[in-house]
N, C-alpha and C. Protein backbone atom coordinates (compact mmCIF):
# COMPACT_ATOMS: atom_id res chain seq x y z
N UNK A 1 -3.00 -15.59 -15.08
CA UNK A 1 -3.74 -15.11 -13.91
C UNK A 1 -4.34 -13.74 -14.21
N UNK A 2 -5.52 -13.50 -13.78
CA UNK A 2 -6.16 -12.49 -14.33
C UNK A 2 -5.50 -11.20 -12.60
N UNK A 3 -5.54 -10.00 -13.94
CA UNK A 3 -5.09 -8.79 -12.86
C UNK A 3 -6.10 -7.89 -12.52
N UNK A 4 -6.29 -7.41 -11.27
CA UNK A 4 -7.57 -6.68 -10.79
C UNK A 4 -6.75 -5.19 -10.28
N UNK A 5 -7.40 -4.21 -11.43
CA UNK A 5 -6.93 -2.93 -10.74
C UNK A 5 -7.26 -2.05 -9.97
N UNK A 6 -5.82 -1.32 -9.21
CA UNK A 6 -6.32 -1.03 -7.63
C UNK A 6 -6.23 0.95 -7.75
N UNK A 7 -6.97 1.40 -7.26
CA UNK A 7 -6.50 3.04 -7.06
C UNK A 7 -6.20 2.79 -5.39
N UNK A 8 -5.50 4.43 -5.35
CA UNK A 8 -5.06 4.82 -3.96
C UNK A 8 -6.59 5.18 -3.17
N UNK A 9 -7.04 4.68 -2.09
CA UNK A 9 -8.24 5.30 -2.03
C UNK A 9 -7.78 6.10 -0.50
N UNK A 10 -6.31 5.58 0.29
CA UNK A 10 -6.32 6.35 1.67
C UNK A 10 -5.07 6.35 1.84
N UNK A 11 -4.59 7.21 2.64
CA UNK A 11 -3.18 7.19 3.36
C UNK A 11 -3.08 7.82 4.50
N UNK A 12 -2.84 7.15 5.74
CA UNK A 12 -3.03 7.93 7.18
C UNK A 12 -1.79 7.24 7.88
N UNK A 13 -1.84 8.32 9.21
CA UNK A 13 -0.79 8.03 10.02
C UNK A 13 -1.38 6.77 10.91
N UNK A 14 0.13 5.64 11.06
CA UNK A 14 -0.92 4.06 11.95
C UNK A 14 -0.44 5.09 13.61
N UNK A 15 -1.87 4.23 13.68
CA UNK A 15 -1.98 4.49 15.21
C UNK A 15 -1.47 3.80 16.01
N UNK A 16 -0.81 3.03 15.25
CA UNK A 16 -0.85 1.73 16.36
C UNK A 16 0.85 1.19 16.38
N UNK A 17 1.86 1.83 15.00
CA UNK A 17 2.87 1.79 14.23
C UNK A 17 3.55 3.04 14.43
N UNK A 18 4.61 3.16 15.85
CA UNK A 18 5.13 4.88 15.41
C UNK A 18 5.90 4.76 14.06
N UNK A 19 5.85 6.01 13.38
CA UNK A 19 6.07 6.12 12.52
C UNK A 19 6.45 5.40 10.98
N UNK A 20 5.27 4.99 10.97
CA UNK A 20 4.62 3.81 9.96
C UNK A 20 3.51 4.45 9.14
N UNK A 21 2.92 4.05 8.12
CA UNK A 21 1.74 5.09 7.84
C UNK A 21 0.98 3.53 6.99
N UNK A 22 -0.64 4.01 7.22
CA UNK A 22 -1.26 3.12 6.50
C UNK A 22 -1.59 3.69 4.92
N UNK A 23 -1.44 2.82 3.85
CA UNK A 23 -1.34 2.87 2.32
C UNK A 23 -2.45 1.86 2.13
N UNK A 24 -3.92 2.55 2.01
CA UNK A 24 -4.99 1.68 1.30
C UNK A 24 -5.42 1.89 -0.37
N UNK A 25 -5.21 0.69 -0.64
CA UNK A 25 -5.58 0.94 -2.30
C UNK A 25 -7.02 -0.22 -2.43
N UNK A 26 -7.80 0.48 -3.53
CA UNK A 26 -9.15 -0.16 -3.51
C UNK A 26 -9.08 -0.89 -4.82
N UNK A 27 -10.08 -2.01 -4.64
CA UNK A 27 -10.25 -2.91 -6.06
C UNK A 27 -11.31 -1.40 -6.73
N UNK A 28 -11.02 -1.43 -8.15
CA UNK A 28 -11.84 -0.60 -9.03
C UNK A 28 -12.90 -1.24 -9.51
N UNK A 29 -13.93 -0.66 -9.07
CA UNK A 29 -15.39 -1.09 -9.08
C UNK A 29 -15.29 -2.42 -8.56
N UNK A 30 -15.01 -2.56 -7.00
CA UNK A 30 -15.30 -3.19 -6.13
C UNK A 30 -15.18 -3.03 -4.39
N UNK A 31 -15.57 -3.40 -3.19
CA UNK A 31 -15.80 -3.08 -2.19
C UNK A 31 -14.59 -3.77 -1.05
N UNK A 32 -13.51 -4.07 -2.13
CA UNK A 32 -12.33 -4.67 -1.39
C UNK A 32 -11.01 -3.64 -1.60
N UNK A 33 -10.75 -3.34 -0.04
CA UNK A 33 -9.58 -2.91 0.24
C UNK A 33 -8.14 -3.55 0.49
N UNK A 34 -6.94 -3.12 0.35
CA UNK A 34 -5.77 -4.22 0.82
C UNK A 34 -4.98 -2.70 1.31
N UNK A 35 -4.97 -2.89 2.42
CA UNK A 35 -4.21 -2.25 3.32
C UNK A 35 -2.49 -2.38 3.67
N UNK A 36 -1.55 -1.72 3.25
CA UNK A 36 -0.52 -1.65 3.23
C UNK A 36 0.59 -0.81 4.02
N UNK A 37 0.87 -1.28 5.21
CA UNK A 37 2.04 -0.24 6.10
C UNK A 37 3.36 0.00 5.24
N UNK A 38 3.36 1.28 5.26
CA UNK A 38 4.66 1.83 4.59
C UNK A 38 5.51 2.47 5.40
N UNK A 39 6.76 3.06 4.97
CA UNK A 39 7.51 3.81 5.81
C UNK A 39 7.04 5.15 5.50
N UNK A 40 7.29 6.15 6.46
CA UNK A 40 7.33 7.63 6.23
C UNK A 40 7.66 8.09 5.36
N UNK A 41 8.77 8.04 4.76
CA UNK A 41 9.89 8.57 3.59
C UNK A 41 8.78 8.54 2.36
N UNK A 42 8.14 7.00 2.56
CA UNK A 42 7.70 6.81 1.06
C UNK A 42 6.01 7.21 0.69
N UNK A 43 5.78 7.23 2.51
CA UNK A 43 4.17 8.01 2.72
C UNK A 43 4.13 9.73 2.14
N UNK A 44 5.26 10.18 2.82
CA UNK A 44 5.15 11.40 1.90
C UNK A 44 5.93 11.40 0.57
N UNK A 45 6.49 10.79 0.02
CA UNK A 45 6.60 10.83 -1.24
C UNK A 45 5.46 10.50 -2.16
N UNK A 46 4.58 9.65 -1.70
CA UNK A 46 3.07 9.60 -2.67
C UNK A 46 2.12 10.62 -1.97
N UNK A 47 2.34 11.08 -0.90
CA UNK A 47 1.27 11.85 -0.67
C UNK A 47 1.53 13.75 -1.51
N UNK A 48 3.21 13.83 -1.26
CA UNK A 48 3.38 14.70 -2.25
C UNK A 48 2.73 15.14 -3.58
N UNK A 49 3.36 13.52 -4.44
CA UNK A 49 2.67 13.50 -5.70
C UNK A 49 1.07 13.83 -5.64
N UNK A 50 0.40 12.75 -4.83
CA UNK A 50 -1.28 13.16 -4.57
C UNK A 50 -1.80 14.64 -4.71
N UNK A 51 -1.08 15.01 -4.10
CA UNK A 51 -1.14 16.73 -3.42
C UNK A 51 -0.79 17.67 -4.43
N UNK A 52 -0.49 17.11 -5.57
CA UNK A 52 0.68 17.89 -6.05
C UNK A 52 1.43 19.07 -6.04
N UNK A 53 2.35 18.59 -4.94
CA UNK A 53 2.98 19.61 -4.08
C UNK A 53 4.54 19.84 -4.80
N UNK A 54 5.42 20.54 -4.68
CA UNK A 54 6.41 20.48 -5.26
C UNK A 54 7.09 21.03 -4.39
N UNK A 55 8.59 19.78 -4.07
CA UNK A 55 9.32 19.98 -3.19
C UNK A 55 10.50 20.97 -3.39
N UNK A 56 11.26 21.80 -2.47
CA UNK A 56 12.45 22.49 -3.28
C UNK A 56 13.00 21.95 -4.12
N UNK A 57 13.34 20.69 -4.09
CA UNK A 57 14.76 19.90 -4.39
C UNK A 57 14.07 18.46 -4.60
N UNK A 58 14.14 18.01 -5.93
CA UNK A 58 13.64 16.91 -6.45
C UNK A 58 13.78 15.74 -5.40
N UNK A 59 12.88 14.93 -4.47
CA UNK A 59 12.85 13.90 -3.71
C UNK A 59 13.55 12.38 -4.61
N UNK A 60 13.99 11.25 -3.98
CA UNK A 60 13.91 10.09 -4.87
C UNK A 60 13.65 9.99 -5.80
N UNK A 61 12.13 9.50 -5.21
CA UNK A 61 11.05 9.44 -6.64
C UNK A 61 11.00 10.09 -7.73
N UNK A 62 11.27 11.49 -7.74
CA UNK A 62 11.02 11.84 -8.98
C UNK A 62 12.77 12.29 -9.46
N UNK A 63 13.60 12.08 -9.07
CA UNK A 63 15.01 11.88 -9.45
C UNK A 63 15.08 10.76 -10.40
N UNK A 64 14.30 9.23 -10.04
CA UNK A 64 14.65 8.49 -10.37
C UNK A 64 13.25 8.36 -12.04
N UNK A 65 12.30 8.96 -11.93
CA UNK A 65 11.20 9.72 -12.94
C UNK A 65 12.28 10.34 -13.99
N UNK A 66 13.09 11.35 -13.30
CA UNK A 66 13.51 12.32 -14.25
C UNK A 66 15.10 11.45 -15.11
N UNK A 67 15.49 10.67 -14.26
CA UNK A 67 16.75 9.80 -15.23
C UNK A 67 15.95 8.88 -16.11
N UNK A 68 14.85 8.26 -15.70
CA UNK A 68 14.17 7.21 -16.76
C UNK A 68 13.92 8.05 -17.85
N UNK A 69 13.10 9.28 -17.48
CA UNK A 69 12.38 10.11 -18.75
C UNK A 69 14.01 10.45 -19.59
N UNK A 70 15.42 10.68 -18.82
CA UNK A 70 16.43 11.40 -20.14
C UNK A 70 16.10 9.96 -20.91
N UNK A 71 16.02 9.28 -20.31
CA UNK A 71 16.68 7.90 -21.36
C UNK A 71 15.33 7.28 -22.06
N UNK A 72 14.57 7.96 -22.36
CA UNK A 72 13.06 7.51 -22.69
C UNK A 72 12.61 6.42 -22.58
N UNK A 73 12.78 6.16 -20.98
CA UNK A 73 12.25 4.56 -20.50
C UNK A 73 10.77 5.14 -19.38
N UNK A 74 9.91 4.17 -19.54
CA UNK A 74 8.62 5.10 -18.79
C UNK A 74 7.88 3.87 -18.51
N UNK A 75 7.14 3.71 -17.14
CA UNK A 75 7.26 2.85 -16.14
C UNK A 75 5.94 2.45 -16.93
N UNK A 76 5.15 1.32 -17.37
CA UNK A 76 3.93 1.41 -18.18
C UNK A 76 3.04 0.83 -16.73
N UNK A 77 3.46 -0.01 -16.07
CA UNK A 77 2.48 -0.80 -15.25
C UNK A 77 3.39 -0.92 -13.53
N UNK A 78 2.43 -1.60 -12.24
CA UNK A 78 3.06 -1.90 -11.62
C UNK A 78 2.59 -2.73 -11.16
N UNK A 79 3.18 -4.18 -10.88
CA UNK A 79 2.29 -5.05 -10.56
C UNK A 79 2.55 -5.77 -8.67
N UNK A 80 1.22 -5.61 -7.87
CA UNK A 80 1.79 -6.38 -6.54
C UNK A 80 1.40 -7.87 -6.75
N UNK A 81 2.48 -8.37 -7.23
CA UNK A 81 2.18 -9.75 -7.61
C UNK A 81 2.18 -10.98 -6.61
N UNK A 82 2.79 -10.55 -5.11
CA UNK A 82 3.15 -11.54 -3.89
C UNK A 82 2.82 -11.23 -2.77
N UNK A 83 2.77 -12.13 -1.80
CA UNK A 83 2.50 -11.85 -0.31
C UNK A 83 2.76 -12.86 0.27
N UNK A 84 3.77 -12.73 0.90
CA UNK A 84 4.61 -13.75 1.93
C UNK A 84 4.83 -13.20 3.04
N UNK A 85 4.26 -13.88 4.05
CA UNK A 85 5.08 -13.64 5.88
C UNK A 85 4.29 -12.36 5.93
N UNK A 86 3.21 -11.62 5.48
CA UNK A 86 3.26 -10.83 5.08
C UNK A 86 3.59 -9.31 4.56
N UNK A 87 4.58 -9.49 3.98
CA UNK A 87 5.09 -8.60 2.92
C UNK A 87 4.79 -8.61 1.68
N UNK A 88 4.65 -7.68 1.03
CA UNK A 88 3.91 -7.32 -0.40
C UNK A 88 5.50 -7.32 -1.01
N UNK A 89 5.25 -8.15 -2.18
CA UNK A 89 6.23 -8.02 -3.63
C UNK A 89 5.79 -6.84 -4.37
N UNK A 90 6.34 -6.73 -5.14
CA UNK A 90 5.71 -5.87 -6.00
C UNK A 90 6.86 -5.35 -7.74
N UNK A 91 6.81 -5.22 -8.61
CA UNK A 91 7.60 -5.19 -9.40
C UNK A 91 6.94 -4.00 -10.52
N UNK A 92 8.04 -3.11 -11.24
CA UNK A 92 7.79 -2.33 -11.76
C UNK A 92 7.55 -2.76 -13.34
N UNK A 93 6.83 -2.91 -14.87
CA UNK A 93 6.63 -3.17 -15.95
C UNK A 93 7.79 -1.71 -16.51
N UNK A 94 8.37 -1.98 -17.18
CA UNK A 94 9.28 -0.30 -18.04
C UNK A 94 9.25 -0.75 -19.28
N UNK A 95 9.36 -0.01 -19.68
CA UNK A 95 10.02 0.10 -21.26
C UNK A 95 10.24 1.28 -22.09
N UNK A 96 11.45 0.91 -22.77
CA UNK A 96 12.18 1.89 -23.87
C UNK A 96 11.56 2.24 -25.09
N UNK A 97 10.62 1.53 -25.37
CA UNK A 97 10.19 1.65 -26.85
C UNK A 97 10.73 0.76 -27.73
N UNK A 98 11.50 0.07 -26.90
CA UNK A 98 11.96 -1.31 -27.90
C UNK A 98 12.24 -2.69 -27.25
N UNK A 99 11.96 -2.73 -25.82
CA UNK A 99 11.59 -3.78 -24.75
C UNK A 99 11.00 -3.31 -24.00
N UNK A 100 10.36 -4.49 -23.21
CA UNK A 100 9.95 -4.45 -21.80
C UNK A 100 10.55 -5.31 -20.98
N UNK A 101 10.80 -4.66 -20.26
CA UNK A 101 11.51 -5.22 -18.85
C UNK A 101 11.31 -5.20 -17.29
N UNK A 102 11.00 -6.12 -16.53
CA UNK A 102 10.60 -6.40 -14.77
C UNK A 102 11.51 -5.94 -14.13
N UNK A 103 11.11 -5.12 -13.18
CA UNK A 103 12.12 -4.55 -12.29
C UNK A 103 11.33 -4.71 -10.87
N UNK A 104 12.13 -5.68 -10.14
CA UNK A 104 11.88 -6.10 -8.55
C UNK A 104 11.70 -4.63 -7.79
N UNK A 105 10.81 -4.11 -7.04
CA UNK A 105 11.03 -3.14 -6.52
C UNK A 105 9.78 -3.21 -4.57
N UNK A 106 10.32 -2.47 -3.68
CA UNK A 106 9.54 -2.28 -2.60
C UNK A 106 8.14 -2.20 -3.19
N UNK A 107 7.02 -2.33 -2.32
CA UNK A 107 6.04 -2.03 -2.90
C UNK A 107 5.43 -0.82 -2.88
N UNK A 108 6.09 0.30 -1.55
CA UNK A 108 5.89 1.21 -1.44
C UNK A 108 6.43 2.30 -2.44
N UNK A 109 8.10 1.78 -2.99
CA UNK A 109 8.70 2.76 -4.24
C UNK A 109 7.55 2.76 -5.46
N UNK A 110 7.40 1.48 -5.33
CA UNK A 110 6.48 1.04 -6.47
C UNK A 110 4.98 1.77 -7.01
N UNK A 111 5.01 1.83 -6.00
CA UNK A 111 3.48 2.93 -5.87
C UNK A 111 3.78 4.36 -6.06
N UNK A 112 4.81 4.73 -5.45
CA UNK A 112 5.18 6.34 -5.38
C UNK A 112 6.04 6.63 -7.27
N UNK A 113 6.16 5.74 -7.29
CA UNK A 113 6.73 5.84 -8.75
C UNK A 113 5.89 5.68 -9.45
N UNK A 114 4.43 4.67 -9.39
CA UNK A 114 3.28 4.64 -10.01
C UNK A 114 2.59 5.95 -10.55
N UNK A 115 2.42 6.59 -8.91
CA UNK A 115 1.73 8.19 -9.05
C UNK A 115 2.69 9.09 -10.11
N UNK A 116 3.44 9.23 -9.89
CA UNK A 116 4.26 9.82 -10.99
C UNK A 116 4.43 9.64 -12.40
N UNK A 117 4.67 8.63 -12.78
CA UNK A 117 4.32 7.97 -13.81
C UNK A 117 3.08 7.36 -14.53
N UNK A 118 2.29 8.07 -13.42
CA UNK A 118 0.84 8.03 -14.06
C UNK A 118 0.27 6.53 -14.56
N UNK A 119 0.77 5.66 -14.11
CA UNK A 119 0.32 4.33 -14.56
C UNK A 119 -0.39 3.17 -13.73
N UNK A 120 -1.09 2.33 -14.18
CA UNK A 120 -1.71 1.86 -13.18
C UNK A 120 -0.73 0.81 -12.46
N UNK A 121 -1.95 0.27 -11.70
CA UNK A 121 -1.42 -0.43 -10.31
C UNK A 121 -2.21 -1.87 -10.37
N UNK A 122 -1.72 -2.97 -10.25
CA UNK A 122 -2.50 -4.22 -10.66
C UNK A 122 -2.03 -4.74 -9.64
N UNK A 123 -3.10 -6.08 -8.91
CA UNK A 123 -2.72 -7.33 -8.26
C UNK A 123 -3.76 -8.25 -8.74
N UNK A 124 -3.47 -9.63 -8.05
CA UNK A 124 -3.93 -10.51 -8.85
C UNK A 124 -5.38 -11.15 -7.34
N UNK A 125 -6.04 -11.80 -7.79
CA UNK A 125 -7.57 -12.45 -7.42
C UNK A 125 -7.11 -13.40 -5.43
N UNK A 126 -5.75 -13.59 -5.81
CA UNK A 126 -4.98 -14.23 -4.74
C UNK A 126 -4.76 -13.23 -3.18
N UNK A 127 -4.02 -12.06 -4.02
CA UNK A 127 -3.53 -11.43 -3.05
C UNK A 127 -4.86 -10.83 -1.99
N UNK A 128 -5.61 -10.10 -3.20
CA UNK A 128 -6.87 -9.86 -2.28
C UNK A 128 -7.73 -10.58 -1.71
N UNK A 129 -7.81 -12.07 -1.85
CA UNK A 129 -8.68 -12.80 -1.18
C UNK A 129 -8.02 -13.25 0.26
N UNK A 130 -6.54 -12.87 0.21
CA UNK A 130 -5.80 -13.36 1.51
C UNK A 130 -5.62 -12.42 2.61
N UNK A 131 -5.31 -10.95 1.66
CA UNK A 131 -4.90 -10.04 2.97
C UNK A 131 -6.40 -8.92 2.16
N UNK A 132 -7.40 -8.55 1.40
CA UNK A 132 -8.27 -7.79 1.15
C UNK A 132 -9.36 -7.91 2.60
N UNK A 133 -9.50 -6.30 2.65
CA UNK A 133 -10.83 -6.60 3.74
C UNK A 133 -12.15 -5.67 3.15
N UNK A 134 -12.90 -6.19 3.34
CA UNK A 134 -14.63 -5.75 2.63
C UNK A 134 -15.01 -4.64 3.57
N UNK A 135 -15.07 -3.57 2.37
CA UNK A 135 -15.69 -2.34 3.12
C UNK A 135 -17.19 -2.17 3.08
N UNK A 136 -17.55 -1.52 3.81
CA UNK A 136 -19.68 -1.50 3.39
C UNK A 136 -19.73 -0.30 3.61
N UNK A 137 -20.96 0.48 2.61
CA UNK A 137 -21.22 2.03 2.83
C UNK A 137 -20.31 2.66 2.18
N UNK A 138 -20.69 4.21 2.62
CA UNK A 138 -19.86 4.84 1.34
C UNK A 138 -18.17 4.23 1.70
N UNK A 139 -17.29 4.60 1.09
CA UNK A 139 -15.86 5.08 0.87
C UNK A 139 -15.72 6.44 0.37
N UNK A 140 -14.57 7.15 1.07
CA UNK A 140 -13.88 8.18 0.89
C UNK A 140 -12.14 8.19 0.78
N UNK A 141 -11.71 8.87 -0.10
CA UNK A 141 -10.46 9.24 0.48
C UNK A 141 -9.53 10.32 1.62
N UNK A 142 -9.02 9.49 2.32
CA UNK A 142 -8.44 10.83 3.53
C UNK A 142 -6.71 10.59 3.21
N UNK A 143 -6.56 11.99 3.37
CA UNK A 143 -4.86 12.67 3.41
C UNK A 143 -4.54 12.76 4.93
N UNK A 144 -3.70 12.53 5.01
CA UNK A 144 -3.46 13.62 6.24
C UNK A 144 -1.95 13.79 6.24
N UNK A 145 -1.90 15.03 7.37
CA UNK A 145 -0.37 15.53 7.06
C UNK A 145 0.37 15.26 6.96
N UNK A 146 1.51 14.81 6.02
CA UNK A 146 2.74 13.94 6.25
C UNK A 146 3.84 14.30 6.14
N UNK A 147 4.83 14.05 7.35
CA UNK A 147 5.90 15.04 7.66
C UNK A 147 6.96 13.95 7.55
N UNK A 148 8.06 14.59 6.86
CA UNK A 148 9.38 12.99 7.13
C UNK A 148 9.74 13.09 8.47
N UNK A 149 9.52 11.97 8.42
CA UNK A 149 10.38 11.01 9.89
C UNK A 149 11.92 11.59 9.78
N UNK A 150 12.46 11.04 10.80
CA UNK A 150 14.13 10.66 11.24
C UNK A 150 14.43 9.23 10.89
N UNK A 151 13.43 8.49 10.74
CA UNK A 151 14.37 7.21 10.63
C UNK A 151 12.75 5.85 10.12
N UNK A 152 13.14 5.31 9.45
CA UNK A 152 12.12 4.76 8.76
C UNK A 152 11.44 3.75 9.60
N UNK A 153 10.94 2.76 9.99
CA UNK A 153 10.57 1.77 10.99
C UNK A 153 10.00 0.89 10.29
N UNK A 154 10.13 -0.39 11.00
CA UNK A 154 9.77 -1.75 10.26
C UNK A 154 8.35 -2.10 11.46
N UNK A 155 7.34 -2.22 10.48
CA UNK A 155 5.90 -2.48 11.43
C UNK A 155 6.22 -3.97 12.22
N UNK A 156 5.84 -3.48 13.43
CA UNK A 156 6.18 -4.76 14.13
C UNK A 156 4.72 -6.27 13.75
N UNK A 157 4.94 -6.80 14.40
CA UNK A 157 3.85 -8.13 14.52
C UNK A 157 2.82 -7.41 15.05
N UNK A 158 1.51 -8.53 15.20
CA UNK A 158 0.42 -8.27 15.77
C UNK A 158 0.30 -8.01 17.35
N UNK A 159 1.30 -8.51 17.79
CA UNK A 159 1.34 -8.34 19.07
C UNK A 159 0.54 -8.70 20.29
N UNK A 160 -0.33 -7.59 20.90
CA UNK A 160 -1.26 -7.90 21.70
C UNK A 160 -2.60 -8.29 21.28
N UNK A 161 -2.76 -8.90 20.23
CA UNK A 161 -4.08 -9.63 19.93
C UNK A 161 -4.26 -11.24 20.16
N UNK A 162 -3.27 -11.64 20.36
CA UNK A 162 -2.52 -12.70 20.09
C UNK A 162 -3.84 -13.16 21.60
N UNK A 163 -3.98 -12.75 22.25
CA UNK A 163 -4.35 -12.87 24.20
C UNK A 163 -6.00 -13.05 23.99
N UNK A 164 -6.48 -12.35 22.80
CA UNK A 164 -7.93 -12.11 22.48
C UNK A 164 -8.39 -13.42 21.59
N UNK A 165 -9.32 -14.01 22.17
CA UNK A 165 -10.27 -15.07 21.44
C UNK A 165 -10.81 -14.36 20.08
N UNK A 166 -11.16 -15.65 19.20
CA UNK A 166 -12.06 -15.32 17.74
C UNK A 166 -12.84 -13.90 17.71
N UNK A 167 -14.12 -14.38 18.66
CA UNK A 167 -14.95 -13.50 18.70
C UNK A 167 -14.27 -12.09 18.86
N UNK A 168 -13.40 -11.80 20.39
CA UNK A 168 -12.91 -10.64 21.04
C UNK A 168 -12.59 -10.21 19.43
N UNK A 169 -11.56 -11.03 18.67
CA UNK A 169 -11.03 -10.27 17.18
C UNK A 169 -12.38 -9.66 16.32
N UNK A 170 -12.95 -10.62 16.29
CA UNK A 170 -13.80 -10.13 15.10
C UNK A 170 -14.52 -9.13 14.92
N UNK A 171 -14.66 -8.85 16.76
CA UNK A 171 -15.35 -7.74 17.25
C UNK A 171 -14.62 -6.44 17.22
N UNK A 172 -13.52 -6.70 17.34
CA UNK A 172 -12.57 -5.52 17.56
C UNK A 172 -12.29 -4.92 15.92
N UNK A 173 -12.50 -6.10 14.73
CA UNK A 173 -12.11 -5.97 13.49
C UNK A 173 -13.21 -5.55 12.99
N UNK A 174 -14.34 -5.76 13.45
CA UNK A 174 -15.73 -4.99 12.85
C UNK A 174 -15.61 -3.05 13.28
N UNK A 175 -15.32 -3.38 14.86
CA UNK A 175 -15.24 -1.72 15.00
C UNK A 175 -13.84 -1.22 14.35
N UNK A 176 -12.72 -1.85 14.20
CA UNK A 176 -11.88 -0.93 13.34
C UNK A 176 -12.26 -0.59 12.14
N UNK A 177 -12.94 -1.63 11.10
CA UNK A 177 -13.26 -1.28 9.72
C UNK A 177 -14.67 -0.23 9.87
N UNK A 178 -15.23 0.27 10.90
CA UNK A 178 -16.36 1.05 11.00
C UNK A 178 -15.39 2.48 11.78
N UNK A 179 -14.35 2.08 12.13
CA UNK A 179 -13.77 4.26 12.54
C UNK A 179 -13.05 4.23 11.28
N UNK A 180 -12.20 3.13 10.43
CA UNK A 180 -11.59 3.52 9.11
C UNK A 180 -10.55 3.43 10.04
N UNK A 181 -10.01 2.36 11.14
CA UNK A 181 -8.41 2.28 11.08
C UNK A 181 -8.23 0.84 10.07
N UNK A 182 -7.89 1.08 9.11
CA UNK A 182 -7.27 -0.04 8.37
C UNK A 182 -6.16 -0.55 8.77
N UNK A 183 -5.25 0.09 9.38
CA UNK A 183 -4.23 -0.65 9.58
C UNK A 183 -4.39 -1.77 10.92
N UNK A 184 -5.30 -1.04 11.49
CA UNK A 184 -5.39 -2.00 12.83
C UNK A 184 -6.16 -2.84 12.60
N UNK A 185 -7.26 -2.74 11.39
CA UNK A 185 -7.81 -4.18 10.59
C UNK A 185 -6.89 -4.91 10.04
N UNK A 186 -6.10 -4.32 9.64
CA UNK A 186 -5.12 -5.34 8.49
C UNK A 186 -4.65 -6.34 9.94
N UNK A 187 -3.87 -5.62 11.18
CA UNK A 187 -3.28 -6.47 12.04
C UNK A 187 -4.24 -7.66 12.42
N UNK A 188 -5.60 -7.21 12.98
CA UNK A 188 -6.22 -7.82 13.22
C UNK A 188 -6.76 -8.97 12.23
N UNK A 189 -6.79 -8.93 11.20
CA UNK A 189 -7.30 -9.83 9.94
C UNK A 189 -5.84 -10.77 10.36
N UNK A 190 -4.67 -10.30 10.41
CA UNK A 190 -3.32 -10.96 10.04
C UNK A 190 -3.55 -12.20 11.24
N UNK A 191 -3.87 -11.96 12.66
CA UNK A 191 -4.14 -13.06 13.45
C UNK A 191 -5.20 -13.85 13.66
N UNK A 192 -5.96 -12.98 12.77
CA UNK A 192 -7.08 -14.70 12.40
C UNK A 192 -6.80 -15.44 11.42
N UNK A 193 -6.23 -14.70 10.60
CA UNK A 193 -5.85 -15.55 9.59
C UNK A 193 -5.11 -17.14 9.80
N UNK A 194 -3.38 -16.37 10.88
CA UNK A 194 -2.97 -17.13 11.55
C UNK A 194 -3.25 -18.43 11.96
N UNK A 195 -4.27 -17.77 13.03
CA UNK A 195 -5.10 -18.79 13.70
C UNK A 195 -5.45 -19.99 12.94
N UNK A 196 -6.38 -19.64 11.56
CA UNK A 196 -7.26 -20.42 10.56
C UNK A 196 -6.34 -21.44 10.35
N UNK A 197 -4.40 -21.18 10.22
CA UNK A 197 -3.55 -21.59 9.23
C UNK A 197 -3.03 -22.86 10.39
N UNK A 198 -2.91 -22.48 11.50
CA UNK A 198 -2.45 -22.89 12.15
C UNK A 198 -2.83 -24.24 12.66
């Protein structure tokens, strides 16, 4: 299966998700986004790295950077290889210099360990044709402030879209991908999709 690589192109607080944050990564040299809700913890742990900010006291991520590097194991790739129910798989590529070895990991560690390790980020032709949404016009990247939470949160369902006809969605999914809420596109993409499957 051929792999299509992704950069970080956004990370914002969901509007719609207390304390949830949206994680958009872009196809490279292409006009498809895949939008990803993460937890807080792990929003500012890549937004750190982004920033390169340096915390008092080594976070996770780079705890778990700094035990790979004693043992000269260094993360080469990361691949989001799945999407079920939708949740993103995702698995880390390592190696010692004398194997390589798959390591199952969140997709959000996965990424924040990516930035650090400086390595790219791959998915495959599947994932983006199922949950990718088509941007038009320029693209930019936006930061915004990210403060740790108290307690991590699991993004709920789509919820109140469920009440809204085709059109009402498509309409509502055209003006989210035109203010740049991705995450409330991603929801919205998630119940048409539904619909289609159903």
């Amino acid at each position: 299966m051929k792999k299509i690589k992704l950069d970080i192109v956004g990370l914002s607080y969901s509007q719609t998700q207390s304390g949830a944050y949206a994680l958009v990564l872009g196809e490279v040299n292409g006009r498809r986004r895949l939008p990803i809700i993460i937890g807080g913890f792990e929003a500012q742990a890549i937004a750190i790295e982004i920033e390169k900010m340096t915390p008092s006291r080594p976070l996770t991520h780079d705890l778990f950077k700094s035990f790979a590097q004693a043992f000269q194991i260094n993360i080469e790739e990361v691949i989001i290889y799945n999407l079920v129910d939708g949740i993103f798989y995702a698995k880390l590529i390592c190696n010692d210099g004398k194997k390589s070895v798959e390591i199952d990991a969140r997709t959000s560690d996965a990424i924040a360990l990516a930035v650090r390790f400086d390595c790219p980020i791959h998915t495959y032709e599947f994932i983006l044709a199922t949950a990718g949404i088509m941007i038009e016009g320029n693209d930019f990247v936006f930061l915004e402030n990210i403060e740790a939470p108290t307690e991590e949160k699991t993004p709920s369902a789509q919820g109140s879209y469920s009440s809204l006809s085709d059109e009402e969605l498509k309409e509502k999914l055209q003006q989210a991908l035109a203010e740049e809420a991705y995450e409330k596109a991603a929801s919205i993409r998630d119940e048409l999709s539904k619909r289609k499957s159903s």
